[in-house]
Protein backbone atom coordinates (compact mmCIF):
# COMPACT_ATOMS: atom_id res chain seq x y z
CA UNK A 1 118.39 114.57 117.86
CA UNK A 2 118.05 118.29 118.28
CA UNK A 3 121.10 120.31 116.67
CA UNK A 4 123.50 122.91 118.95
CA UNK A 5 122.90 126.10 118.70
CA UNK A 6 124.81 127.16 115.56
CA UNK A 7 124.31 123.75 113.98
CA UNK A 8 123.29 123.86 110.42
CA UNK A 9 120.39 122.03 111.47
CA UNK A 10 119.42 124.52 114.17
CA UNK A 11 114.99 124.98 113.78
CA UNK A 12 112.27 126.31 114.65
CA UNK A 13 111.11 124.41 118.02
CA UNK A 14 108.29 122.59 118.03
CA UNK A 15 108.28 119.74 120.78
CA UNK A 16 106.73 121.78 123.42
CA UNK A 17 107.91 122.66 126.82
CA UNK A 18 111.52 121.61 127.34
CA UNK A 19 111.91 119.14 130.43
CA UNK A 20 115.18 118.87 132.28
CA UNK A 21 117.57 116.08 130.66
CA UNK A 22 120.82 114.79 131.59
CA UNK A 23 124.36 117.23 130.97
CA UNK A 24 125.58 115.89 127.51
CA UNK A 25 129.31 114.51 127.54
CA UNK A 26 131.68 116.76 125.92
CA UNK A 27 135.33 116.73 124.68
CA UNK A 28 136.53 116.66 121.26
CA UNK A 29 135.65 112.95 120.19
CA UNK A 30 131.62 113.63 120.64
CA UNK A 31 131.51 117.24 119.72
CA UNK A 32 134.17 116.25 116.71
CA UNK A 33 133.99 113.69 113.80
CA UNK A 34 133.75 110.00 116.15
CA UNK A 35 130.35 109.96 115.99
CA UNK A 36 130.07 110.41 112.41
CA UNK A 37 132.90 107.63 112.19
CA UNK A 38 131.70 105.02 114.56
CA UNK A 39 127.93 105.09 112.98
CA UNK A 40 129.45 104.98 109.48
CA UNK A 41 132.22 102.37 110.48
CA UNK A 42 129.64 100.47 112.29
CA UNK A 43 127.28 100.43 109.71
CA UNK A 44 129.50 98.85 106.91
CA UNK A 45 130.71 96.26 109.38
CA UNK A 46 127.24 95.03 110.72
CA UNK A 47 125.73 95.40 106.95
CA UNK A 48 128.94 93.41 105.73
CA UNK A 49 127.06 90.68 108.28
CA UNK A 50 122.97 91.60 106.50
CA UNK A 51 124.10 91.40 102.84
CA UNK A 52 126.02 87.68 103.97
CA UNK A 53 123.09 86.53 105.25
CA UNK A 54 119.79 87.78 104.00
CA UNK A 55 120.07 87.91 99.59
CA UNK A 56 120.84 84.13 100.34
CA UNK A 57 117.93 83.32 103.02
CA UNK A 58 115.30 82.25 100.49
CA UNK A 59 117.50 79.28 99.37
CA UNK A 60 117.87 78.48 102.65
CA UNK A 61 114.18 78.40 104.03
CA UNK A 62 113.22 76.71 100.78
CA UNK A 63 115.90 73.86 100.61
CA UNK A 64 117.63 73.95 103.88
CA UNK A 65 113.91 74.34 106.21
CA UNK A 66 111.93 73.05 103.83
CA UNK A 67 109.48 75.95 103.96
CA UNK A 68 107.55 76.39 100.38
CA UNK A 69 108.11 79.53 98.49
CA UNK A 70 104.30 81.16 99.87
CA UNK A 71 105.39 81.10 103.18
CA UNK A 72 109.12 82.28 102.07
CA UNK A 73 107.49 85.25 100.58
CA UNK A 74 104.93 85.50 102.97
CA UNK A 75 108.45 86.24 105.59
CA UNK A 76 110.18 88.76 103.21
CA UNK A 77 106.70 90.56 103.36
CA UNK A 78 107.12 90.75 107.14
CA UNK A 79 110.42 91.69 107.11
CA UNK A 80 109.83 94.60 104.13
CA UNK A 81 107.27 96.25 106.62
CA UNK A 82 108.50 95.50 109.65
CA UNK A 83 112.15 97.33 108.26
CA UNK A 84 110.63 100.11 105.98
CA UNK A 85 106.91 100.49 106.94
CA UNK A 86 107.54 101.54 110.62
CA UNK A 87 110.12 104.30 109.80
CA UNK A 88 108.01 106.86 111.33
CA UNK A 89 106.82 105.29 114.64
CA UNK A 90 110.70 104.26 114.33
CA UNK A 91 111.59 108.29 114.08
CA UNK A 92 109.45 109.22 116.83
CA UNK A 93 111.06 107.09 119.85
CA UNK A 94 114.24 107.83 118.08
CA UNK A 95 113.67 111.60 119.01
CA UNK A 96 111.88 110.89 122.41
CA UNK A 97 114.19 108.67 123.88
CA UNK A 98 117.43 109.79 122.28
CA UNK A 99 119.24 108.57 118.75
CA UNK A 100 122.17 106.99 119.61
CA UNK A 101 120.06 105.49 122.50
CA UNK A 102 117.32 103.85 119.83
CA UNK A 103 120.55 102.84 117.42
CA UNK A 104 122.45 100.68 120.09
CA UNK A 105 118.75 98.96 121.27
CA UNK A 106 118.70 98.62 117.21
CA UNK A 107 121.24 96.79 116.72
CA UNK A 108 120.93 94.16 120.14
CA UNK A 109 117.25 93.58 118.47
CA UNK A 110 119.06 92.94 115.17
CA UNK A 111 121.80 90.69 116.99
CA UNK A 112 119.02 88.56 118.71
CA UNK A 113 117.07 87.94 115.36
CA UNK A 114 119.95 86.52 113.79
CA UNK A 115 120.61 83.88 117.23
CA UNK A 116 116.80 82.94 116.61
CA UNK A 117 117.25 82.42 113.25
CA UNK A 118 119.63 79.43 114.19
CA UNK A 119 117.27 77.63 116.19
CA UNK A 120 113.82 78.15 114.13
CA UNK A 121 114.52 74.73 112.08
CA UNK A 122 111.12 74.21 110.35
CA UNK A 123 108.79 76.27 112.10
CA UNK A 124 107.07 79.19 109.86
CA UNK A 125 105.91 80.72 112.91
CA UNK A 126 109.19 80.92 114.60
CA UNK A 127 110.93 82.23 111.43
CA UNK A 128 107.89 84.89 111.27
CA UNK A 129 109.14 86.61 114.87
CA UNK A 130 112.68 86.01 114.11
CA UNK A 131 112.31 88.22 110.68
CA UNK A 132 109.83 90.88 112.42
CA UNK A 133 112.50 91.17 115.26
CA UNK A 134 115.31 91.60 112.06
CA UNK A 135 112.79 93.91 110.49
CA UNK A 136 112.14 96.19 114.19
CA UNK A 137 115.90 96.23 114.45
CA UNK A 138 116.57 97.28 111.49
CA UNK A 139 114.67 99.92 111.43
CA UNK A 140 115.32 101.86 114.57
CA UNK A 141 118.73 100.97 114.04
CA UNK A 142 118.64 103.07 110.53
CA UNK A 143 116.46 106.00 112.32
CA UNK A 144 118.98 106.37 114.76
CA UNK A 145 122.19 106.51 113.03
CA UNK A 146 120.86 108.55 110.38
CA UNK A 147 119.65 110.68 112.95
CA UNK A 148 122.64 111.37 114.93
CA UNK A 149 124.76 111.29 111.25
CA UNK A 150 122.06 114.39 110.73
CA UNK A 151 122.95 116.44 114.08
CA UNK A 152 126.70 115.73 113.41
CA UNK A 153 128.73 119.08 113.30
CA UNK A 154 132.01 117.98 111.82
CA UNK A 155 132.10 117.26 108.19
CA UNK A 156 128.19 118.53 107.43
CA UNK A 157 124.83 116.87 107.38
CA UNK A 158 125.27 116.04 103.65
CA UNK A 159 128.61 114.87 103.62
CA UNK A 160 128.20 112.74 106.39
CA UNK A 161 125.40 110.90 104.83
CA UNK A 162 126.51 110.39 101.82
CA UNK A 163 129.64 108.29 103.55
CA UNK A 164 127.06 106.55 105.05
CA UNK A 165 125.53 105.55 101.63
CA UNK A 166 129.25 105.01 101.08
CA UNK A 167 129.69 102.16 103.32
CA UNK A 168 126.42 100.36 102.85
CA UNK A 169 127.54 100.18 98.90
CA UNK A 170 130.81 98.77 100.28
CA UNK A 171 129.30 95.82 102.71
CA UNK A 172 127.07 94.88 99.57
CA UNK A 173 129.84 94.45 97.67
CA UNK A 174 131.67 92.26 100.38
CA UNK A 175 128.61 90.70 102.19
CA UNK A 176 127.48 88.46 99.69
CA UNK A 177 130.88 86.99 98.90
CA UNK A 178 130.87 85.81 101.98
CA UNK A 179 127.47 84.44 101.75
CA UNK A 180 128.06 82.50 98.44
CA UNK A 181 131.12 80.72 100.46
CA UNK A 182 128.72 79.92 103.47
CA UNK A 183 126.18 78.41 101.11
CA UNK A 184 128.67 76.43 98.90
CA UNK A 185 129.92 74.76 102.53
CA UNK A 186 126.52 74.47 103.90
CA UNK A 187 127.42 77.02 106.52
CA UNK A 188 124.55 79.42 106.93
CA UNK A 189 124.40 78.56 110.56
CA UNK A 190 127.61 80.10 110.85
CA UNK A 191 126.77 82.68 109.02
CA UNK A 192 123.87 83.66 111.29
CA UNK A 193 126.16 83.47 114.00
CA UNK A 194 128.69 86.09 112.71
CA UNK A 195 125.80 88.23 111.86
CA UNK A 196 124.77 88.56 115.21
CA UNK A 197 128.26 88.40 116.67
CA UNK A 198 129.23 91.71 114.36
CA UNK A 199 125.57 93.87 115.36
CA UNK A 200 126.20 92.68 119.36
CA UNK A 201 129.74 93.96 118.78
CA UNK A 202 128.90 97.11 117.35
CA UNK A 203 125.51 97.27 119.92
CA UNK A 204 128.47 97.58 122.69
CA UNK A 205 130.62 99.86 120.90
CA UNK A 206 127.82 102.12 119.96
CA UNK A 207 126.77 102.08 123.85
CA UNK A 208 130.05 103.09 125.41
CA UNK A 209 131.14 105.66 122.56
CA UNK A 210 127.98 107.46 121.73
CA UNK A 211 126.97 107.33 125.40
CA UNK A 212 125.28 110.67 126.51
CA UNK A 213 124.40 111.77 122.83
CA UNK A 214 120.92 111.64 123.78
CA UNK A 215 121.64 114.53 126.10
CA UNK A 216 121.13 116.80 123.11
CA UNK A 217 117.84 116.29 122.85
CA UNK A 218 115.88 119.06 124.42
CA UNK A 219 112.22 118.05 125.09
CA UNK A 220 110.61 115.07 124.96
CA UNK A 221 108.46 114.69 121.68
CA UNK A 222 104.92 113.72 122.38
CA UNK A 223 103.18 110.67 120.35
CA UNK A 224 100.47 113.04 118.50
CA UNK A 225 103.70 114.33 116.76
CA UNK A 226 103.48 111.58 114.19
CA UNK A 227 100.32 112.69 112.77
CA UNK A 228 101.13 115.97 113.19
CA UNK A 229 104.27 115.81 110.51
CA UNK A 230 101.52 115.01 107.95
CA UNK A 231 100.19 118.72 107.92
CA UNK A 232 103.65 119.69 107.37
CA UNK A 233 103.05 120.39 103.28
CA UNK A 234 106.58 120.91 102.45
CA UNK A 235 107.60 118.16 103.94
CA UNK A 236 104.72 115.76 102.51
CA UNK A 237 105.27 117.63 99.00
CA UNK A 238 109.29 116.70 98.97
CA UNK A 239 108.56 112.95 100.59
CA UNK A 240 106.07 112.30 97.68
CA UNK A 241 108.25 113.80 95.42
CA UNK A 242 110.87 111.33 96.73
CA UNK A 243 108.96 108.20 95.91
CA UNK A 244 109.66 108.25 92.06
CA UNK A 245 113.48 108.49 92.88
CA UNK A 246 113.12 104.87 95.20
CA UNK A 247 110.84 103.24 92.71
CA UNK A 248 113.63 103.70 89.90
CA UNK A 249 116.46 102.30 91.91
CA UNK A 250 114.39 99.63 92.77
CA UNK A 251 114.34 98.66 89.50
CA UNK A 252 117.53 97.13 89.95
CA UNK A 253 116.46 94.20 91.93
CA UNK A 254 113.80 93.59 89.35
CA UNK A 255 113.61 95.28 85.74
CA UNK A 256 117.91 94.87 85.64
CA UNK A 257 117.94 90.99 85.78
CA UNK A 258 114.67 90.85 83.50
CA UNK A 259 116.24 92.58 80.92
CA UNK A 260 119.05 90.40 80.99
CA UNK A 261 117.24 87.50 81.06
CA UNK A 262 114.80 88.76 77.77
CA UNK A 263 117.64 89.60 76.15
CA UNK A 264 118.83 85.99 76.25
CA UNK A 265 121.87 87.17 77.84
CA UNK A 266 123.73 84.83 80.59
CA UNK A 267 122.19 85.39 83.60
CA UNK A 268 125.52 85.40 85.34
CA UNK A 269 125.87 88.85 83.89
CA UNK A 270 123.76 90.05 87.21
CA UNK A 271 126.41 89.74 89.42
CA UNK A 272 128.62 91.85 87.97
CA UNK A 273 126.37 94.79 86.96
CA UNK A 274 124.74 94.67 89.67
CA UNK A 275 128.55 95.04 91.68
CA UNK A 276 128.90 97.75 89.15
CA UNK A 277 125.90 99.59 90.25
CA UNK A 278 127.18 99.44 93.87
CA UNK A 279 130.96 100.59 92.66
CA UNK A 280 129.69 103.76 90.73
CA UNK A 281 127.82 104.78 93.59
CA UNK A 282 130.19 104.43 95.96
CA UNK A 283 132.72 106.22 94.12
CA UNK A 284 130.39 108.66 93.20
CA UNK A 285 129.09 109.48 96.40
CA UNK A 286 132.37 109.58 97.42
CA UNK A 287 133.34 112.21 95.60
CA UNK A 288 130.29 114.61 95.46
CA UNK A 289 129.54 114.50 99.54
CA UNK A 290 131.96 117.26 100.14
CA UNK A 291 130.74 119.23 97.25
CA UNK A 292 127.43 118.79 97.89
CA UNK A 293 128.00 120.02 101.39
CA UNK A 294 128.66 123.07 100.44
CA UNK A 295 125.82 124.05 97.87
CA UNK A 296 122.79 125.86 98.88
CA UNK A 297 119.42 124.18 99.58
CA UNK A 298 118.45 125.17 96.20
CA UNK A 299 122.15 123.45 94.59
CA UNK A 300 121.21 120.44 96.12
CA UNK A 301 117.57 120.20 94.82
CA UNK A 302 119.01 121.24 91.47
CA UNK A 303 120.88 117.75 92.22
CA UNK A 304 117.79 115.95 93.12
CA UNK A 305 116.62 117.17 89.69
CA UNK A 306 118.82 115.96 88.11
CA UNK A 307 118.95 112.50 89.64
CA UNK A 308 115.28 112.30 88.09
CA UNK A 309 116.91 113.26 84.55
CA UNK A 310 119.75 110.25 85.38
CA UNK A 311 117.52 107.35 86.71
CA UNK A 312 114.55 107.86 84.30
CA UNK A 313 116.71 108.61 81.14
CA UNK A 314 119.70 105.91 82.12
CA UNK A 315 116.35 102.62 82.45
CA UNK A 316 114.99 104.43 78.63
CA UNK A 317 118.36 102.74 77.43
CA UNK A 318 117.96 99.54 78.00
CA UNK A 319 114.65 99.52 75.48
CA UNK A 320 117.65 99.36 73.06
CA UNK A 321 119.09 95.45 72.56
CA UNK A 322 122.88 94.56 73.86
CA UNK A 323 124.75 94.27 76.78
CA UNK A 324 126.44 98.05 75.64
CA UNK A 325 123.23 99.93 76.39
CA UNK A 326 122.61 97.81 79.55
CA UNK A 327 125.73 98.61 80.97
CA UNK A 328 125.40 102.47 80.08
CA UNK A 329 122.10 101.84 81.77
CA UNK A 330 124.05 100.93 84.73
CA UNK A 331 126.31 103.40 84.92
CA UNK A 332 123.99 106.58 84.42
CA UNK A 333 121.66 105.40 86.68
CA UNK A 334 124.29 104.68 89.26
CA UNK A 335 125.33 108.23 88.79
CA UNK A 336 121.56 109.39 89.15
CA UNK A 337 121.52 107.32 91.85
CA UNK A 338 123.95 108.46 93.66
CA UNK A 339 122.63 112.30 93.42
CA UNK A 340 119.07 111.28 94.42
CA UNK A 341 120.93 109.10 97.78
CA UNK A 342 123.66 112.52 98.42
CA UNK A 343 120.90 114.82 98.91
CA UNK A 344 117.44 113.20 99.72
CA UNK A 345 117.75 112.76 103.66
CA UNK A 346 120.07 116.42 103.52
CA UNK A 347 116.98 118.07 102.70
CA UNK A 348 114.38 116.12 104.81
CA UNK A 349 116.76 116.80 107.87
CA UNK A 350 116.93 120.47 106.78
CA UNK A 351 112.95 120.45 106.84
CA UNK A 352 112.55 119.38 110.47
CA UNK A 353 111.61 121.34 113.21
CA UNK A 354 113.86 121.04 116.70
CA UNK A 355 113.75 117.60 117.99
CA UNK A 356 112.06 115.97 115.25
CA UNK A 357 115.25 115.13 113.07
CA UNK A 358 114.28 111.33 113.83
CA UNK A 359 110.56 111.70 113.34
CA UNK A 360 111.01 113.58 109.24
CA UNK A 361 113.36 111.22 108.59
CA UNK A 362 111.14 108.39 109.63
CA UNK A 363 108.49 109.89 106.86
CA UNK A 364 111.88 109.58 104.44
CA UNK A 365 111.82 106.00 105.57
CA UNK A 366 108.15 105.47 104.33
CA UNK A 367 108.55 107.02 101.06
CA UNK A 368 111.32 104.54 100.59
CA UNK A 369 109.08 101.89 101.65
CA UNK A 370 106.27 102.83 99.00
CA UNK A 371 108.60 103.65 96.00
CA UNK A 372 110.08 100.30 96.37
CA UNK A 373 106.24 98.59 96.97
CA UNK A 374 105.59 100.33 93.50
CA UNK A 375 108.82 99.66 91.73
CA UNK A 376 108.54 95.90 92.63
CA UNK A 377 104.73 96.04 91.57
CA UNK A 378 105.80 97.90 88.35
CA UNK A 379 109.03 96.40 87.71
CA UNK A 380 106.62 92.94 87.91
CA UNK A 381 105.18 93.75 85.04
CA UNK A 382 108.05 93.29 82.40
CA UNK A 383 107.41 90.20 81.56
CA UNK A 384 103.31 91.15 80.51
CA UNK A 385 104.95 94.16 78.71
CA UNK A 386 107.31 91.98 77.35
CA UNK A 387 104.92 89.36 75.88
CA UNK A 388 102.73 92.03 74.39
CA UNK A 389 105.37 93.81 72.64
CA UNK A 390 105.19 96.64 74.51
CA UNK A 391 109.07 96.81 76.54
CA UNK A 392 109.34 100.53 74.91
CA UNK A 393 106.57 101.52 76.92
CA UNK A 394 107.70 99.91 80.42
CA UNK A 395 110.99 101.78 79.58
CA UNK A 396 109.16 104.93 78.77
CA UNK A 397 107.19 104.74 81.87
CA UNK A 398 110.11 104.42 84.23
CA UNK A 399 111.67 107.66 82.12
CA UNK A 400 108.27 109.86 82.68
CA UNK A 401 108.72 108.62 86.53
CA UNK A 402 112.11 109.70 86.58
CA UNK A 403 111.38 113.11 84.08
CA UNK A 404 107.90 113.66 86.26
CA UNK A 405 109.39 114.13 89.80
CA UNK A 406 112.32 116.18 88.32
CA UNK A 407 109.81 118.41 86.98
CA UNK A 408 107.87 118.24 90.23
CA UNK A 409 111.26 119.54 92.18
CA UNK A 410 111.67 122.51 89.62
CA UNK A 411 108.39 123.72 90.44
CA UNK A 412 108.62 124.11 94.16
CA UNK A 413 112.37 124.06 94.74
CA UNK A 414 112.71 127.63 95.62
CA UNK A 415 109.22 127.26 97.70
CA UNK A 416 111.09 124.34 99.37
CA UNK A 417 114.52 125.86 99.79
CA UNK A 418 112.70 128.74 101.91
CA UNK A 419 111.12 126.61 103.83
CA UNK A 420 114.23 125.01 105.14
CA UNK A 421 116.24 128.81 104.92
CA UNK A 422 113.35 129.42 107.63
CA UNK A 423 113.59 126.99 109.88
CA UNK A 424 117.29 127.14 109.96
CA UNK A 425 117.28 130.39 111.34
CA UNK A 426 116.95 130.26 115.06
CA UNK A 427 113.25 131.35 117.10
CA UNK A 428 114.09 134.26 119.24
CA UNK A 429 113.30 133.55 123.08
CA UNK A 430 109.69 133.49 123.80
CA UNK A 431 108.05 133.09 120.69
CA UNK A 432 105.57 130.40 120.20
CA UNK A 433 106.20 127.32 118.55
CA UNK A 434 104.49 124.96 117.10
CA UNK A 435 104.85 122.29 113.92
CA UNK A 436 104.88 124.43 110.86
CA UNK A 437 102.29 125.83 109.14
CA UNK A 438 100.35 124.12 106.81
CA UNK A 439 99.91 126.82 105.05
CA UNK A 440 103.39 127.01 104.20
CA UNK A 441 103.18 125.63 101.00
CA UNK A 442 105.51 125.13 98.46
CA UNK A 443 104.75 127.67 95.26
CA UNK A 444 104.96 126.88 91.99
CA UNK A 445 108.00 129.20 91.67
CA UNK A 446 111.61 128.52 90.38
């Protein structure tokens, strides 16, 4: 999606010669706050329908199917890439073809996924297209409403996206309730069925409402684009940076019940910290997206800084025995959390040239995708720490992760913070464009 002139988002362009596209709608619900609302309302009531379905899937291929637990994982593995791994292939069509365009095709992928996954009985094979389908969805369905949250005018970039972090919190909170019904009645069937009944729903909605938002972009973005991101340094610099903040909040699905486990606590205490986690965020994000709005480029990587200080310090706690330290654990690192999730795609959006919002974002998706590939592969590891005595050092470990890419930020965030102050301001008519300079390198200067 390519900002209006006198968006906050307005950049440099670098898509080439603009073709003719269709008149975008006007009037005050498109050029207002519905947009913002319908992708953020849609995407707690279609995720409400993901978290129901999809923490409880592995029981139900493995008992209900009868698939064996190598070709369950084997199908999470397709899904993981299929969801994060093509963010940026995900990005590009999203700019090319229009945001709210890719989100609605999204979320009718997503819908038909869930209808196959009804039918695919026994058959690994079946199950592998239905979950690579999920996984495609799922992806360009993320691109694009993160892309048109990231052209929104009315409430700000950051704000908007933090909502959106808002409501995903929210439907994990209510999704698997659900979920744990449908299982206890042998429902998942069902549950499949509402899954895809709520993304269809929401596929139609999204169609008539955000019709015409693809209007705004300007040129079409050519394929070599992709590869041409990567000699964007700032960009790769803050993406890699990026990485240590997903690997730490990964640790949630993996170090967090560990711990508890080790600690020969009840293991029913992962519900509830984990729905902890998600309420801390969701109230925190809550109340910083306005105020984060309205700090500088350099205020919010100050935040991102600090998120590194939050999530690496908050795991170091739990090297100390009790359920008091793991739930201060929690509770910082939710906090950290939620600074690292308030700001993160704020600043890759700010970083994108004219119609490429989708595209950066897309290399925001992939550094999700690896942090989490080397928090689970880390985070596997507790229990060889643990038998060798050595737990202080995993903790350490995630703290120098969390310390390291703080420290990283400080020394290029005013580097970075010009970079975007740049490309903010608009090109005058006539000038050549192109995708940035790779010289433009972030300093090490505070």
């Amino acid at each position: 999606m390519t900002p209006e002139k006198g968006d906050g988002l307005k950049l440099a362009d670098s898509s080439g010669a603009a073709e003719a596209t269709p008149k975008a709608r006007t009037g005050r619900f498109v050029t207002g706050r519905g947009p913002a609302y319908v992708v953020i309302l849609g995407r707690f009531t279609t995720n409400i329908g993901f978290f129901m379905v999809v923490p409880f899937l592995a029981v139900h291929l493995t008992k209900d199917e009868g698939l064996s637990s190598f070709q369950t994982g084997l199908l999470f593995a397709v899904m993981e890439f299929t969801r994060r791994g093509l963010g940026i292939p995900s990005g590009w069509v999203s700019d090319r073809f229009g945001a709210a365009r890719i989100l609605t095709l999204g979320l009718a992928v997503e819908a038909c996924a869930y209808a196959v996954f009804t039918v695919a009985g026994g058959s690994v094979v079946v199950w592998g297209a239905a979950v690579a389908l999920l996984g495609i969805g799922g992806s360009l369905n993320n691109n694009g409403a993160r892309s048109v949250l990231a052209s929104s005018k009315s409430g700000g970039v950051a704000a908007d996206l933090s909502r959106y972090y808002v409501s995903i919190n929210g439907a994990a909170l209510i999704g698997p309730l659900i979920g744990t019904a449908l299982m206890a009645a042998g429902a998942m069937k069902a549950g499949f069925l509402i899954a895809a009944a709520l993304h269809l729903a929401f596929a139609v909605t999204s169609a008539v409402l955000l019709r015409g938002l693809h209007a705004t972009n300007a040129a079409p973005v050519k394929a070599a684009a992709m590869a041409e991101a990567l000699r964007d340094r700032p960009l790769m610099i803050f993406c890699s940076l990026a990485v240590g903040g997903w690997f730490l909040i990964t640790q949630y699905r993996v170090a967090l019940p560990l711990t508890v486990v080790h600690q020969k606590l009840s293991s029913d205490l992962v519900g509830p910290l984990t729905a902890a986690n998600a309420v801390v965020v969701m109230l925190t994000v809550w109340l910083l997206g306005s105020r984060i709005e309205k700090r500088s480029t350099v205020g919010r990587l100050d935040l991102f800084i600090g998120s590194g200080v939050l999530l690496g310090g908050g795991w170091l706690l739990c090297s100390v025995d009790g359920i008091s330290p793991i739930v201060a654990a929690v509770i910082v690192t939710s906090i950290g959390e939620s600074l690292f999730c308030g700001v993160v795609d704020a600043v890759v959006a700010g970083l994108a040239t004219e119609g490429r919002t989708g595209l950066y974002l897309g290399y925001s998706t992939m550094a999700w995708g690896v942090g989490g590939m080397l928090g689970g592969f880390v985070g596997g590891g507790f229990d060889l720490a643990a038998g060798h005595g050595a737990l202080p050092l995993f903790w350490l470990v995630l703290a120098l992760v969390g310390i390291g890419y703080g420290a990283g930020t400080r020394a290029v965030r005013r580097s970075l913070a010009d970079a975007v102050e740049r490309r903010r301001t608009p090109v005058p008519a006539g000038t050549p464009t192109g995708t940035p300079d790779p010289a433009e390198t972030p300093s090490a200067s505070g």
